[in-house]
C-alpha atoms as a PDB file:
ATOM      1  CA  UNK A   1      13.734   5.081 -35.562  1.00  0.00           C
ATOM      2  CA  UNK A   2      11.674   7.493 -33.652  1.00  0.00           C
ATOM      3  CA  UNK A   3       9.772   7.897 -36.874  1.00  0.00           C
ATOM      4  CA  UNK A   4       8.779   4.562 -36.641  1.00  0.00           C
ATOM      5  CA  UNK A   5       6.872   4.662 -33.107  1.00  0.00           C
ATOM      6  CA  UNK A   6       5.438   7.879 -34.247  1.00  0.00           C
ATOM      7  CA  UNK A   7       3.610   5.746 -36.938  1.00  0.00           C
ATOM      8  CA  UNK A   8       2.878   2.693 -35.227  1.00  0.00           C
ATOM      9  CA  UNK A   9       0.947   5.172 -32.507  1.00  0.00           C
ATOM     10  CA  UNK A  10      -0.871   6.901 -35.009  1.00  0.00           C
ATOM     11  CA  UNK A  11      -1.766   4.377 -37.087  1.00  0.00           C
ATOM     12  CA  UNK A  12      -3.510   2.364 -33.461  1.00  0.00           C
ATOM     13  CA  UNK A  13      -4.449   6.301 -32.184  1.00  0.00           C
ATOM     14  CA  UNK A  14      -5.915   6.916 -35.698  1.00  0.00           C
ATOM     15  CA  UNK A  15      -7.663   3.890 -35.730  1.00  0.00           C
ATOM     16  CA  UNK A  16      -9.861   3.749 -32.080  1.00  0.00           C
ATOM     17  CA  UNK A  17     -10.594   7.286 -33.118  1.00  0.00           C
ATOM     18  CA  UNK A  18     -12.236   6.064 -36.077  1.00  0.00           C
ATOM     19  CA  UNK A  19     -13.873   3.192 -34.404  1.00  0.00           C
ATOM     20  CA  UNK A  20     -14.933   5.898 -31.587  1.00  0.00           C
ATOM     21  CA  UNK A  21     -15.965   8.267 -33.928  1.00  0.00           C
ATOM     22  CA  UNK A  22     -17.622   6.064 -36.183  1.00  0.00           C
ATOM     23  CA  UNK A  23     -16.646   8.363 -39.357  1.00  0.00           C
ATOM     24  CA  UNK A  24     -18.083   7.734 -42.726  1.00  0.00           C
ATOM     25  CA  UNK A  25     -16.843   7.539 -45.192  1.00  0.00           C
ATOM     26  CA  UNK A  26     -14.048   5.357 -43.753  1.00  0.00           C
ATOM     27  CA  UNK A  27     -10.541   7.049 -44.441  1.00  0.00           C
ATOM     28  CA  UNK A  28      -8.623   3.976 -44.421  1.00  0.00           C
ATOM     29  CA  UNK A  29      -5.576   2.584 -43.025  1.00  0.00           C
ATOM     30  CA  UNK A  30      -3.357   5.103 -44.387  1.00  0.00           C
ATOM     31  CA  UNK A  31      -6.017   7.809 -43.721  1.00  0.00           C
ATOM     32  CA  UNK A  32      -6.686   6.598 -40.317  1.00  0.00           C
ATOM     33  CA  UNK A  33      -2.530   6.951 -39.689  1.00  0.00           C
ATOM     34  CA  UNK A  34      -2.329  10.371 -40.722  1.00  0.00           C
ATOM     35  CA  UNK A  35      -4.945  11.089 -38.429  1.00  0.00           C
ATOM     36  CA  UNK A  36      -3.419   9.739 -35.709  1.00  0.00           C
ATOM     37  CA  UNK A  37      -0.209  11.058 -36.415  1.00  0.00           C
ATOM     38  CA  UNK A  38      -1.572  14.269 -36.590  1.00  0.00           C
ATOM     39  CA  UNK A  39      -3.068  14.091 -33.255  1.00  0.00           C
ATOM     40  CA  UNK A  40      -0.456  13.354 -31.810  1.00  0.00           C
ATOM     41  CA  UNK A  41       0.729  16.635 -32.456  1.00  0.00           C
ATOM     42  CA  UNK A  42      -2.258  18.544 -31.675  1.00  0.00           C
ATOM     43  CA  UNK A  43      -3.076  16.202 -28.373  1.00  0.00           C
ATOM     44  CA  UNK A  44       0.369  17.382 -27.292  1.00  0.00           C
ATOM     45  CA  UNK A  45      -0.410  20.907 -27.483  1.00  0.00           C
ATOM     46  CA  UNK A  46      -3.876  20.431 -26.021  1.00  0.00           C
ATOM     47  CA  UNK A  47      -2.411  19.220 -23.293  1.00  0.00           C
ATOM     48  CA  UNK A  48       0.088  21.359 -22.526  1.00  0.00           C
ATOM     49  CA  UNK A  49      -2.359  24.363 -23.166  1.00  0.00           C
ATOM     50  CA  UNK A  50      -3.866  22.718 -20.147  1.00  0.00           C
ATOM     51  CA  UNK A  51      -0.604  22.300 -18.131  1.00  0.00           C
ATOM     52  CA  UNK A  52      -0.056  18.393 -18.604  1.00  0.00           C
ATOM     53  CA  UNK A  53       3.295  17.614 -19.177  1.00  0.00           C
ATOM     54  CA  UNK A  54       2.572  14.560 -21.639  1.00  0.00           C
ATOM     55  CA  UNK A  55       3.870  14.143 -25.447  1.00  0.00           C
ATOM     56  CA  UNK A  56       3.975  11.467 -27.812  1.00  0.00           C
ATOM     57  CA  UNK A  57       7.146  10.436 -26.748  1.00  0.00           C
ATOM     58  CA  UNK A  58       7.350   6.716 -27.035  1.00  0.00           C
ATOM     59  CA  UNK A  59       5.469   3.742 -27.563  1.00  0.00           C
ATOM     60  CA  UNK A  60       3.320   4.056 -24.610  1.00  0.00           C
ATOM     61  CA  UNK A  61       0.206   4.292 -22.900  1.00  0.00           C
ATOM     62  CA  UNK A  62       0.408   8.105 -22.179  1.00  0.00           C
ATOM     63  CA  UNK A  63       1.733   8.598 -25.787  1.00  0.00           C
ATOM     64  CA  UNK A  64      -1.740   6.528 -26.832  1.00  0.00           C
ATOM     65  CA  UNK A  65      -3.867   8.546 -24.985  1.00  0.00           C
ATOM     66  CA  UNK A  66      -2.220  11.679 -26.422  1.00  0.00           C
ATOM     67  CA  UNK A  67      -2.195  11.006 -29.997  1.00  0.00           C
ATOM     68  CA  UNK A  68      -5.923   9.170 -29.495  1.00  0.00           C
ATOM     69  CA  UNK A  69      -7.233  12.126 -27.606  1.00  0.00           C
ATOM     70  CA  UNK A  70      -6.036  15.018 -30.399  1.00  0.00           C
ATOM     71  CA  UNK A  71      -7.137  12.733 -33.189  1.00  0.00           C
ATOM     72  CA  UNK A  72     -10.697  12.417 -32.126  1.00  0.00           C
ATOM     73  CA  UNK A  73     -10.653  16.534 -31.842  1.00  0.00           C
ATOM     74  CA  UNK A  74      -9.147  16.383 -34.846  1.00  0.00           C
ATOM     75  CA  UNK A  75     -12.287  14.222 -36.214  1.00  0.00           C
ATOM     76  CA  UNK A  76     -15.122  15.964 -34.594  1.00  0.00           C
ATOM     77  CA  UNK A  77     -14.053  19.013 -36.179  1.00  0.00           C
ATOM     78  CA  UNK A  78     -14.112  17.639 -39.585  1.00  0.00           C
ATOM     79  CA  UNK A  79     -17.486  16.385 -39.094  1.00  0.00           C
ATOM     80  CA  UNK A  80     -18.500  19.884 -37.651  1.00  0.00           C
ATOM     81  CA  UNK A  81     -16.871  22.121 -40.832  1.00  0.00           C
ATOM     82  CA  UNK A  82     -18.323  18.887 -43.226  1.00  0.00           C
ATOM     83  CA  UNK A  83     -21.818  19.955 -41.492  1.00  0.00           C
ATOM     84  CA  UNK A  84     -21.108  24.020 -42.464  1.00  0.00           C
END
């Protein structure tokens, strides 16, 4: 089930990123979810690179701002290498 809340986070992370980052072209629900997902993972070790104890680890407000955080790193570097 802990699959499921991994999703559900990425998919709102994923999504405010977008909004935030106002990327074009749009990627999408789905694209938007794998996004967040994946900054969930790289938010995680952002943060613990900087010595905060925080992980996606639930459905949560921390977990949010974890996933939210790496996915907007992850978009700003796409926009950077898209620029190359």
């Amino acid at each position: 089930m802990e699959w499921l809340i991994w999703i559900a986070v990425g998919a709102i992370a994923g999504l405010l990123a977008s909004v935030v980052m106002r990327t074009s072209p749009p990627y999408g629900l789905v694209g938007d979810m794998l996004i967040g997902i994946a900054g969930g993972l790289l938010g995680g070790f952002l943060f613990q690179l900087a010595g905060v104890n925080a992980a996606v680890t639930g459905f949560n407000l921390l977990s949010l701002v974890v996933a939210f955080v790496g996915a907007v790193v992850i978009l700003a570097l796409v926009r950077v290498l898209r620029r190359v």
